[in-house]
PDB file of N, CA and C in Angstrom:
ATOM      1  N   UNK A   1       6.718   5.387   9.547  1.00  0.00           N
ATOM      2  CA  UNK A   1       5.935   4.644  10.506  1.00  0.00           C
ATOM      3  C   UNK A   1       6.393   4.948  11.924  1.00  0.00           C
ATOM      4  N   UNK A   2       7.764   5.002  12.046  1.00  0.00           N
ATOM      5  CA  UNK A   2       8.408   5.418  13.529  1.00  0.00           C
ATOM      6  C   UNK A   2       7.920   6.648  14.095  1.00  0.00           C
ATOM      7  N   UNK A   3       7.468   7.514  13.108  1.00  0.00           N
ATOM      8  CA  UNK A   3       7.029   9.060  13.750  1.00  0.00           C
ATOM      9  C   UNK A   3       5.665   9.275  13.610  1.00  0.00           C
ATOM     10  N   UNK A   4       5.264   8.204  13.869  1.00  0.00           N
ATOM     11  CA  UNK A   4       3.633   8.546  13.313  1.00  0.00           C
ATOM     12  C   UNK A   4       3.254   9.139  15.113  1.00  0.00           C
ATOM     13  N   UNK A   5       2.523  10.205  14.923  1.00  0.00           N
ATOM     14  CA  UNK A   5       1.734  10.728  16.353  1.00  0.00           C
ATOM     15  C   UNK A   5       0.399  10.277  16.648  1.00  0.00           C
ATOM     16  N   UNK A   6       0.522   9.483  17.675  1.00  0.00           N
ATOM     17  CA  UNK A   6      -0.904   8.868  18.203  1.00  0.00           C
ATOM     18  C   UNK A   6      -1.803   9.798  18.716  1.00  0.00           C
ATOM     19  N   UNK A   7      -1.324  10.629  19.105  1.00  0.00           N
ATOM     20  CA  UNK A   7      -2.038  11.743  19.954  1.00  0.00           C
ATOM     21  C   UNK A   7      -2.840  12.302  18.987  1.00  0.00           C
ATOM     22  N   UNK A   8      -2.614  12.702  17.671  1.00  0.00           N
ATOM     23  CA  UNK A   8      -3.894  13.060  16.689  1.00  0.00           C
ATOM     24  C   UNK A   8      -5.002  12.169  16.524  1.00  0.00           C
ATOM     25  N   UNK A   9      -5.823  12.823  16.490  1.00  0.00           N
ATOM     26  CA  UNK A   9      -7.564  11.580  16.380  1.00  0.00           C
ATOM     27  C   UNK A   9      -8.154  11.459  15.216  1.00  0.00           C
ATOM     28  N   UNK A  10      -7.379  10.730  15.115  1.00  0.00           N
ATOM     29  CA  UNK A  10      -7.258   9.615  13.375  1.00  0.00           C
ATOM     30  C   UNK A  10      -8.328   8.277  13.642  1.00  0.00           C
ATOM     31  N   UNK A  11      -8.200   7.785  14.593  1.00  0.00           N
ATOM     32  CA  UNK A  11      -8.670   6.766  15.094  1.00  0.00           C
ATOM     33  C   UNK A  11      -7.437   4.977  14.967  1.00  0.00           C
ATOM     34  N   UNK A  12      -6.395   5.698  14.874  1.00  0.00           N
ATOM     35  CA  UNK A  12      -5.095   4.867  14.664  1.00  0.00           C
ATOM     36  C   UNK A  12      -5.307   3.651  16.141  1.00  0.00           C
ATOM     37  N   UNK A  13      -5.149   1.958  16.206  1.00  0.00           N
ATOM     38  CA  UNK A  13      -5.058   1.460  17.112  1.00  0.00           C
ATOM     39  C   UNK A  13      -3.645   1.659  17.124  1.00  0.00           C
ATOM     40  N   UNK A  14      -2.985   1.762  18.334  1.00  0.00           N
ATOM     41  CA  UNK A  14      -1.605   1.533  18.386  1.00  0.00           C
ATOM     42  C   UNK A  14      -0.965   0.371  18.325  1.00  0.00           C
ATOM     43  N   UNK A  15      -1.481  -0.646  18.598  1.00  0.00           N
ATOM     44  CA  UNK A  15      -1.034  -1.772  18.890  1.00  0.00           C
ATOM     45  C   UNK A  15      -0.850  -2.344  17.339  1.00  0.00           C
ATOM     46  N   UNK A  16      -2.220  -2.248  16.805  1.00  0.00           N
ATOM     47  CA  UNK A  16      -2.186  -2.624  15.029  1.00  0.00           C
ATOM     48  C   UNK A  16      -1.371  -2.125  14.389  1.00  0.00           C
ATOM     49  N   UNK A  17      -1.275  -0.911  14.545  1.00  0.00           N
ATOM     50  CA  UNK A  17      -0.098  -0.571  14.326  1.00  0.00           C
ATOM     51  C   UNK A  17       1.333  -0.617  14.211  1.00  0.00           C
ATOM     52  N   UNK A  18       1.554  -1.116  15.379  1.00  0.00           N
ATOM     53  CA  UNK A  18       2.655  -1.719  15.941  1.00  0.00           C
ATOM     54  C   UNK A  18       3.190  -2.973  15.327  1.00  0.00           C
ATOM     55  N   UNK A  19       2.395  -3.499  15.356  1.00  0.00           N
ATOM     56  CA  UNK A  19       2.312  -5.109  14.507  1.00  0.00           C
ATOM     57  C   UNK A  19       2.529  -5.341  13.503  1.00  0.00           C
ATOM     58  N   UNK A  20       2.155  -3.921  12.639  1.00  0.00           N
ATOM     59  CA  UNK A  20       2.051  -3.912  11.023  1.00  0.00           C
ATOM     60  C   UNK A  20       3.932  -3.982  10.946  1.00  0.00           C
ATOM     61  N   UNK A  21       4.135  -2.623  11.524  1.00  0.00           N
ATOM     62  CA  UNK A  21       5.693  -2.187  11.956  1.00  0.00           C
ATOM     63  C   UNK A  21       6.718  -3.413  11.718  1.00  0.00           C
ATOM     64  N   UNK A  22       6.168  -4.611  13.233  1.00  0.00           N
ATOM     65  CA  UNK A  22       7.848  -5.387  13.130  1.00  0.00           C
ATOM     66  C   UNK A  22       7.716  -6.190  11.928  1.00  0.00           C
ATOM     67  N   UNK A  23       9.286  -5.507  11.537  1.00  0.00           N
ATOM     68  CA  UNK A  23       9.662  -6.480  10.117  1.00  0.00           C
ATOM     69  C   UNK A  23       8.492  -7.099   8.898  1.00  0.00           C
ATOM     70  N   UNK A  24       7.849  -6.404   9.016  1.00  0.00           N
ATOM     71  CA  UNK A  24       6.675  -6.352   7.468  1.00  0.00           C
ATOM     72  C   UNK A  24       5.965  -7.852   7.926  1.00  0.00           C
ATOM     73  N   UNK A  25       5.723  -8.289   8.813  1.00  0.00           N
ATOM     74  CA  UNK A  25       5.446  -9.303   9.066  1.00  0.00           C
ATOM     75  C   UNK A  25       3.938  -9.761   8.541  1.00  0.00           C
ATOM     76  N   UNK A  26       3.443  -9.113   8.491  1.00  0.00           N
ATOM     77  CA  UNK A  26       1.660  -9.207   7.581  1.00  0.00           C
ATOM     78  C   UNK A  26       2.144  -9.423   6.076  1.00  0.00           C
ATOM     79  N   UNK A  27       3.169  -8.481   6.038  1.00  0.00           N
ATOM     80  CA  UNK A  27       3.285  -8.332   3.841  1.00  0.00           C
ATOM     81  C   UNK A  27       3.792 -10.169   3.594  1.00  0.00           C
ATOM     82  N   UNK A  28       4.818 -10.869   4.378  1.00  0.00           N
ATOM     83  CA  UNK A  28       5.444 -12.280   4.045  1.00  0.00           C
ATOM     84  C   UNK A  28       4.061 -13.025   4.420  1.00  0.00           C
ATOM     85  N   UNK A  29       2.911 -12.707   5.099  1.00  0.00           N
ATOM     86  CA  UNK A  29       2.068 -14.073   5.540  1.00  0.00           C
ATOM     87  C   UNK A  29       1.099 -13.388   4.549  1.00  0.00           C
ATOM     88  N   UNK A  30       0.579 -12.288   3.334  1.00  0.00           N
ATOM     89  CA  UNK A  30      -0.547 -12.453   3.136  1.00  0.00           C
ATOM     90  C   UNK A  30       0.029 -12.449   1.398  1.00  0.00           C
ATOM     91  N   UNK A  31      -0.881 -12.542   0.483  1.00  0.00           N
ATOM     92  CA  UNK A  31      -0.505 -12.474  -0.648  1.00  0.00           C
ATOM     93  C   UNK A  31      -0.665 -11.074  -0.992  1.00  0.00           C
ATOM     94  N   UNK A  32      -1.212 -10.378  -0.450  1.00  0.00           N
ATOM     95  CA  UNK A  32      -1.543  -8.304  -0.889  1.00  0.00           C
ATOM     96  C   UNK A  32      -1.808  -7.889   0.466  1.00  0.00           C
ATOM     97  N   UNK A  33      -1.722  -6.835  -0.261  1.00  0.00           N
ATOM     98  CA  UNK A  33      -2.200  -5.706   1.305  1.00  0.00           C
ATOM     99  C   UNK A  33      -2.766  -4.123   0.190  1.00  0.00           C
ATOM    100  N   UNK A  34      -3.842  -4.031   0.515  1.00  0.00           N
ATOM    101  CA  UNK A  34      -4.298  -3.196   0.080  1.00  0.00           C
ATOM    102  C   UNK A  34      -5.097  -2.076   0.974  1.00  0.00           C
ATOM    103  N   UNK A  35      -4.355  -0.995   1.070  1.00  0.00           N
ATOM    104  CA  UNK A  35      -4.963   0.046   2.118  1.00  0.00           C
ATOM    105  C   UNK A  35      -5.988   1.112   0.909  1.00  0.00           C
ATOM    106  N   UNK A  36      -6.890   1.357   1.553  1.00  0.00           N
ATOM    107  CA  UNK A  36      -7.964   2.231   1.306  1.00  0.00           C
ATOM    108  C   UNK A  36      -8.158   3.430   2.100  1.00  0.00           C
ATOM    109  N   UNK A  37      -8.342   4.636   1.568  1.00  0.00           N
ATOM    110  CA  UNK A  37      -8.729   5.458   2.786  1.00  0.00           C
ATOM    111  C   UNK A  37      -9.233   6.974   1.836  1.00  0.00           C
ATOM    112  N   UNK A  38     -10.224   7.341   2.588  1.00  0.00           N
ATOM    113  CA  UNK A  38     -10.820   8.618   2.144  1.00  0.00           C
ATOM    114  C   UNK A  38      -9.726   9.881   1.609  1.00  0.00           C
ATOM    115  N   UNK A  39     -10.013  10.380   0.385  1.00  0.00           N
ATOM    116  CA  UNK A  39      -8.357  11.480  -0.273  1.00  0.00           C
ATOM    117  C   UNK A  39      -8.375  12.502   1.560  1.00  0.00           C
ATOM    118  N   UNK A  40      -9.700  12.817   2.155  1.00  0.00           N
ATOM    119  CA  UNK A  40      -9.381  13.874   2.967  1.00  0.00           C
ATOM    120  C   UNK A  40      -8.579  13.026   4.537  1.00  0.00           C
ATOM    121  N   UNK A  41      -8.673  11.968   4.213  1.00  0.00           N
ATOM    122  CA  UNK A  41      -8.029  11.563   5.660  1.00  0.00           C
ATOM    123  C   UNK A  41      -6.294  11.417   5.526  1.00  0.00           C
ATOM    124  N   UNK A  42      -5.557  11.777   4.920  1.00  0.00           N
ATOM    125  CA  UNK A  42      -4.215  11.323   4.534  1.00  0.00           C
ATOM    126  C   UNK A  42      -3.490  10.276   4.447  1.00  0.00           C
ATOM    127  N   UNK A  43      -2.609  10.504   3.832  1.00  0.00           N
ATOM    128  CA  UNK A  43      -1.773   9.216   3.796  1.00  0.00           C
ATOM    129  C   UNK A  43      -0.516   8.541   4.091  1.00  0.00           C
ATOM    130  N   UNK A  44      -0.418   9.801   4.971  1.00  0.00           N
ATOM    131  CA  UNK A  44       0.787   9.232   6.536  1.00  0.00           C
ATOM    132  C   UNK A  44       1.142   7.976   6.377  1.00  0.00           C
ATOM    133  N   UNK A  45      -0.042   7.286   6.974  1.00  0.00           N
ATOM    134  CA  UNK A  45       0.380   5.788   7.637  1.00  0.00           C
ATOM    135  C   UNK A  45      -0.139   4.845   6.237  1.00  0.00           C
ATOM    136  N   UNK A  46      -0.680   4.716   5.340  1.00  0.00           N
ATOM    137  CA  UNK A  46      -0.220   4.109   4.320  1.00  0.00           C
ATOM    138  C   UNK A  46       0.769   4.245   3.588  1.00  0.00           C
ATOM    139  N   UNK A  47       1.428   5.350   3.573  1.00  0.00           N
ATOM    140  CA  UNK A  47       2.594   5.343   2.768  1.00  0.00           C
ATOM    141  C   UNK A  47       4.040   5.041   3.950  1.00  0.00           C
ATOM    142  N   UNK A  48       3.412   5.144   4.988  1.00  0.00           N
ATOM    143  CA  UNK A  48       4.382   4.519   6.219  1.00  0.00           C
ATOM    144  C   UNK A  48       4.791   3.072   6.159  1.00  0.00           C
ATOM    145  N   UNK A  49       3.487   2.639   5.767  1.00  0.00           N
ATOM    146  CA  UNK A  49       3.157   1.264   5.434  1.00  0.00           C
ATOM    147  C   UNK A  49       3.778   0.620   4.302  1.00  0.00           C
ATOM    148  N   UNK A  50       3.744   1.292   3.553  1.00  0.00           N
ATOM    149  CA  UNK A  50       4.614   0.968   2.141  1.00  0.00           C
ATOM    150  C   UNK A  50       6.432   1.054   2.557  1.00  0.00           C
ATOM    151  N   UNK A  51       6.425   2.305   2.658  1.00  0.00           N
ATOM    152  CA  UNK A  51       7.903   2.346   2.584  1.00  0.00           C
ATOM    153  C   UNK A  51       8.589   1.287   3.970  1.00  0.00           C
ATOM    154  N   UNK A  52       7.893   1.500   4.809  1.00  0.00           N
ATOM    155  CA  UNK A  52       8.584   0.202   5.923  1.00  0.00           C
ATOM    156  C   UNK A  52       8.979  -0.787   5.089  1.00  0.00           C
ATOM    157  N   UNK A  53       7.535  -2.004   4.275  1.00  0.00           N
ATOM    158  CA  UNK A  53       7.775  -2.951   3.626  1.00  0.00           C
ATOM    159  C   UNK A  53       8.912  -2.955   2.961  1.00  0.00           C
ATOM    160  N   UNK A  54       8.916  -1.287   1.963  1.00  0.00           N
ATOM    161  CA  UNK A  54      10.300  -1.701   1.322  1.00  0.00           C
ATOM    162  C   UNK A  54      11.548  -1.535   1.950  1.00  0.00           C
ATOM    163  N   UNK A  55      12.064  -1.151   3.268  1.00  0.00           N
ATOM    164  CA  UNK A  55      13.326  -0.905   3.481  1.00  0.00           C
ATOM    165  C   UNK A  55      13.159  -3.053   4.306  1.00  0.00           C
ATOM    166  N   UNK A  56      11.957  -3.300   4.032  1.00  0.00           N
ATOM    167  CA  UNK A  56      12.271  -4.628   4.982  1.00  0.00           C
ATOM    168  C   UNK A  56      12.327  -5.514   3.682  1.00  0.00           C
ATOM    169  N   UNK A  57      12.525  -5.311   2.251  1.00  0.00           N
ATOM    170  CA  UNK A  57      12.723  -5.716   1.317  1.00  0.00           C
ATOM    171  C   UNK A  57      11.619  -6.448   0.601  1.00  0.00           C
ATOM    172  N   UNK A  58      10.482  -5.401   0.860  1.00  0.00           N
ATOM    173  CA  UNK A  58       9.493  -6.420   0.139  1.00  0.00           C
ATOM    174  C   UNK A  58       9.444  -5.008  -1.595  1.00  0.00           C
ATOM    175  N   UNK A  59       8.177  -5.258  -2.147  1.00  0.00           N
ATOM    176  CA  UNK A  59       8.146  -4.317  -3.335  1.00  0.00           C
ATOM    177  C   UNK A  59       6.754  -3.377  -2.830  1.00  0.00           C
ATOM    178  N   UNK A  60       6.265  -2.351  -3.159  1.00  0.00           N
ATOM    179  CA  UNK A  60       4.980  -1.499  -2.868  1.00  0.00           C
ATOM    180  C   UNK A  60       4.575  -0.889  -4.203  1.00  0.00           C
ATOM    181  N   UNK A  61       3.406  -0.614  -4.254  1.00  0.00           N
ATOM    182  CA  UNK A  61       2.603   0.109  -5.330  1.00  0.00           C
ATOM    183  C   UNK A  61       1.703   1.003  -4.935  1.00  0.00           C
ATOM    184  N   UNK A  62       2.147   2.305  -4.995  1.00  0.00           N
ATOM    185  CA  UNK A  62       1.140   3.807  -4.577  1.00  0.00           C
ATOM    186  C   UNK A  62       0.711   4.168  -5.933  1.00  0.00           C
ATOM    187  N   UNK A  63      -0.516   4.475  -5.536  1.00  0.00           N
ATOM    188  CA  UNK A  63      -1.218   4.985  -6.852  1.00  0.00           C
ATOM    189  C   UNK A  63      -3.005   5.361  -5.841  1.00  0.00           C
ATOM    190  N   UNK A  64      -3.508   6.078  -6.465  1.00  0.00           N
ATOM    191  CA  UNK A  64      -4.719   6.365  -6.151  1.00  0.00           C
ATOM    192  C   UNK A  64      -5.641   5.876  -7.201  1.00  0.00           C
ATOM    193  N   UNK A  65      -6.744   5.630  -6.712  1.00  0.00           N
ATOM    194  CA  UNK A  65      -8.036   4.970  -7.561  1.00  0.00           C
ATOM    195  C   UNK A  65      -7.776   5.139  -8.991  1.00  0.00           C
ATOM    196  N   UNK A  66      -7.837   6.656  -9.402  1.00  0.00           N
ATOM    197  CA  UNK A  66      -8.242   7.127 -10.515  1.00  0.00           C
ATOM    198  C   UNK A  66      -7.148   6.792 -11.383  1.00  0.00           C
ATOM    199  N   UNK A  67      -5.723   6.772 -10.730  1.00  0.00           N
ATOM    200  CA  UNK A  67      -4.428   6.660 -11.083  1.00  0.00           C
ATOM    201  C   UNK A  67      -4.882   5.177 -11.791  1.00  0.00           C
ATOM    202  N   UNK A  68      -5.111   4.387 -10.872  1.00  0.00           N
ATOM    203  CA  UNK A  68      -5.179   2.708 -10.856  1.00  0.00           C
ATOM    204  C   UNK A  68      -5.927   2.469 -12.346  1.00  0.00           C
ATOM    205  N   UNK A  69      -6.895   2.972 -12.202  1.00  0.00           N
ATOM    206  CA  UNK A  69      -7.761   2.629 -13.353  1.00  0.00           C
ATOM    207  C   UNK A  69      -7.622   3.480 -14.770  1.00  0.00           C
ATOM    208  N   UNK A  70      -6.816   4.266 -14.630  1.00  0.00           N
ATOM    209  CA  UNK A  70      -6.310   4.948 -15.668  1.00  0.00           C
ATOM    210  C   UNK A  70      -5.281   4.065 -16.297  1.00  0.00           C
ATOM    211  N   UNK A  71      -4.337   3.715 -15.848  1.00  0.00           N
ATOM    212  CA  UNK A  71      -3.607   3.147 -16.262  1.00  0.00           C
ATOM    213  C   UNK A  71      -3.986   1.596 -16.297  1.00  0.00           C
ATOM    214  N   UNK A  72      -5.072   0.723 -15.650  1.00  0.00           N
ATOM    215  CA  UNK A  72      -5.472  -0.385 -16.363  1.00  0.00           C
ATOM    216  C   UNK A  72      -6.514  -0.093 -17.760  1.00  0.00           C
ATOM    217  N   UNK A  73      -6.720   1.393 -18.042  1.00  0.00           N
ATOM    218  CA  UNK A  73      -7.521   1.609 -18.945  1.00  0.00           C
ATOM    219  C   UNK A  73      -6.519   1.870 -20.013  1.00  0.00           C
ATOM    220  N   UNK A  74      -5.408   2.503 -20.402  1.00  0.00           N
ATOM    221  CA  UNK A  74      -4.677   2.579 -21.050  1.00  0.00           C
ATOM    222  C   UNK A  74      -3.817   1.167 -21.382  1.00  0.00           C
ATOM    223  N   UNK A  75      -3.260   0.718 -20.627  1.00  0.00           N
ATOM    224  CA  UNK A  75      -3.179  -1.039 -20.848  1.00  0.00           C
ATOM    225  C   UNK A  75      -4.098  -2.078 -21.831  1.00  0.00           C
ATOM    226  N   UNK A  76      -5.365  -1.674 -21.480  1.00  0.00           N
ATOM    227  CA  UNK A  76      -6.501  -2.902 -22.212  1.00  0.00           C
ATOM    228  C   UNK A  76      -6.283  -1.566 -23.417  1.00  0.00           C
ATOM    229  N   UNK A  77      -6.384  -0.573 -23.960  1.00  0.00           N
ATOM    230  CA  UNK A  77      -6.334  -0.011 -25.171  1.00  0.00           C
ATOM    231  C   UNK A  77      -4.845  -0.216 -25.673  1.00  0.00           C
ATOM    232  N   UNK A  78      -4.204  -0.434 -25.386  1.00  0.00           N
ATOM    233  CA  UNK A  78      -2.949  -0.652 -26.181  1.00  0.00           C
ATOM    234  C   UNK A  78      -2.193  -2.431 -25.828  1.00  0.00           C
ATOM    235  N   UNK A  79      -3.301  -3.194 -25.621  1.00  0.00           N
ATOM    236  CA  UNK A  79      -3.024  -4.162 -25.715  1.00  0.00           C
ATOM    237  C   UNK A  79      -1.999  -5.360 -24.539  1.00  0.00           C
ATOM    238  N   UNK A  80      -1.776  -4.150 -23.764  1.00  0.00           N
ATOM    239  CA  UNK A  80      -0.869  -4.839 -22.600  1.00  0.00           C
ATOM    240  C   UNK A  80      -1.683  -4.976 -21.039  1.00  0.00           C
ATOM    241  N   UNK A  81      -2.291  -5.099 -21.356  1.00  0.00           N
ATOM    242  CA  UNK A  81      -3.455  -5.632 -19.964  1.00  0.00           C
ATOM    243  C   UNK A  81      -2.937  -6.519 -19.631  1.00  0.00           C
ATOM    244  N   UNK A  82      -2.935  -8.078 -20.047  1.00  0.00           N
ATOM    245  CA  UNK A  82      -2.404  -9.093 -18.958  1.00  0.00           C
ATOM    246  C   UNK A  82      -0.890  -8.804 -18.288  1.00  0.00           C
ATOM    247  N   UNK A  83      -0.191  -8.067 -19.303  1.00  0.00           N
ATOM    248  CA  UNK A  83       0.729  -7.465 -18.564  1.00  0.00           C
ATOM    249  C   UNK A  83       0.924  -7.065 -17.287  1.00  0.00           C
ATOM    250  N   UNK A  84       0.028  -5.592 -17.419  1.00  0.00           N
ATOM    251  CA  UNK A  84       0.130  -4.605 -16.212  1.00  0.00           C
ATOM    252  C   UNK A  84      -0.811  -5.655 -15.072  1.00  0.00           C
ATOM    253  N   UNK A  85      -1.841  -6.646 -15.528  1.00  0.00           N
ATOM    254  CA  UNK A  85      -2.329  -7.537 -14.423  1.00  0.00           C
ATOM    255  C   UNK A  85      -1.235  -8.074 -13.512  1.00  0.00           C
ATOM    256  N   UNK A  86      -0.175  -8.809 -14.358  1.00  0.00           N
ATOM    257  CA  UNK A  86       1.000 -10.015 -14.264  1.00  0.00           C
ATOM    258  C   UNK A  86       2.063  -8.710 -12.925  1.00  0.00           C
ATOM    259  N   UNK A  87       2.263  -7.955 -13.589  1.00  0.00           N
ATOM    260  CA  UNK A  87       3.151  -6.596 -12.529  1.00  0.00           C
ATOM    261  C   UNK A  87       2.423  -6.458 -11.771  1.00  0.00           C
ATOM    262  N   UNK A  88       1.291  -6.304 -11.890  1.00  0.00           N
ATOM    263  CA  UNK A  88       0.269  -5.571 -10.543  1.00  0.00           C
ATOM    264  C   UNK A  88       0.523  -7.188  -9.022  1.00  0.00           C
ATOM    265  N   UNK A  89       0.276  -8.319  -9.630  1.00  0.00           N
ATOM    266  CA  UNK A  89       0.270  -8.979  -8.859  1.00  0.00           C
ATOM    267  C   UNK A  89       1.446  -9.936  -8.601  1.00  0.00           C
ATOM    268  N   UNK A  90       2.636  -9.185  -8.837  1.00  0.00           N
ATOM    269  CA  UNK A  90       4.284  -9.370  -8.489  1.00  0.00           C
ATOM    270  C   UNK A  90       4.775  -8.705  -7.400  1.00  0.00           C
ATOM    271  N   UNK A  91       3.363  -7.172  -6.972  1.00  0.00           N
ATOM    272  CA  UNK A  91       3.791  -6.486  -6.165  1.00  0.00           C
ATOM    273  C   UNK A  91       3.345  -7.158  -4.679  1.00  0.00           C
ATOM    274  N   UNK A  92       4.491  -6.960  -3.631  1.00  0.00           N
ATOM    275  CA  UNK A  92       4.280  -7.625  -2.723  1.00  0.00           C
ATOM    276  C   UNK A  92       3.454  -6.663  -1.537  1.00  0.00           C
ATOM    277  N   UNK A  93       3.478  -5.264  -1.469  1.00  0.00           N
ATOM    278  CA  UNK A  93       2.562  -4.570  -1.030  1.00  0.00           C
ATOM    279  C   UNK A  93       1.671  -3.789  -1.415  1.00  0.00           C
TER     280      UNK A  93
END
């Protein structure tokens, strides 16, 4: 998150940015945080986003769509769905 370059035209606010930054302060006031973003736009600043949270001691979960639903599809076939639900929503980012 510290090296992210504004000067590329991402369409990044800085300030939102900024905010996200001190001390994970969005991850303790919301119950999730779920970033979305097109595979061709990268994933710099969501995974900036993640790993901040965790050095500020919260937990994160990277996975992409297909990832996501693959593995809630393998879960409901082998019977551990409320499971992977119960983990999915332990994660704090």
């Amino acid at each position: 998150m510290e090296d992210i370059d504004f000067r590329a035209a991402r369409g990044l606010d800085k300030q939102v940015v900024r905010s996200l930054m001190h001390e994970s302060d969005w991850c303790a006031a919301t119950n999730t945080f779920s970033w979305w973003a097109r595979p061709e736009s990268g994933n710099v600043s969501r995974a900036g986003i993640g790993q901040k949270a965790c050095r500020d001691g919260f937990t994160a979960y990277f996975a992409t769509a297909a990832q996501l639903f693959r593995e809630l599809e393998l879960a409901r076939a082998d019977g551990s769905y409320a499971k992977k639900l119960r983990a999915l929503g332990q994660v704090d980012a």
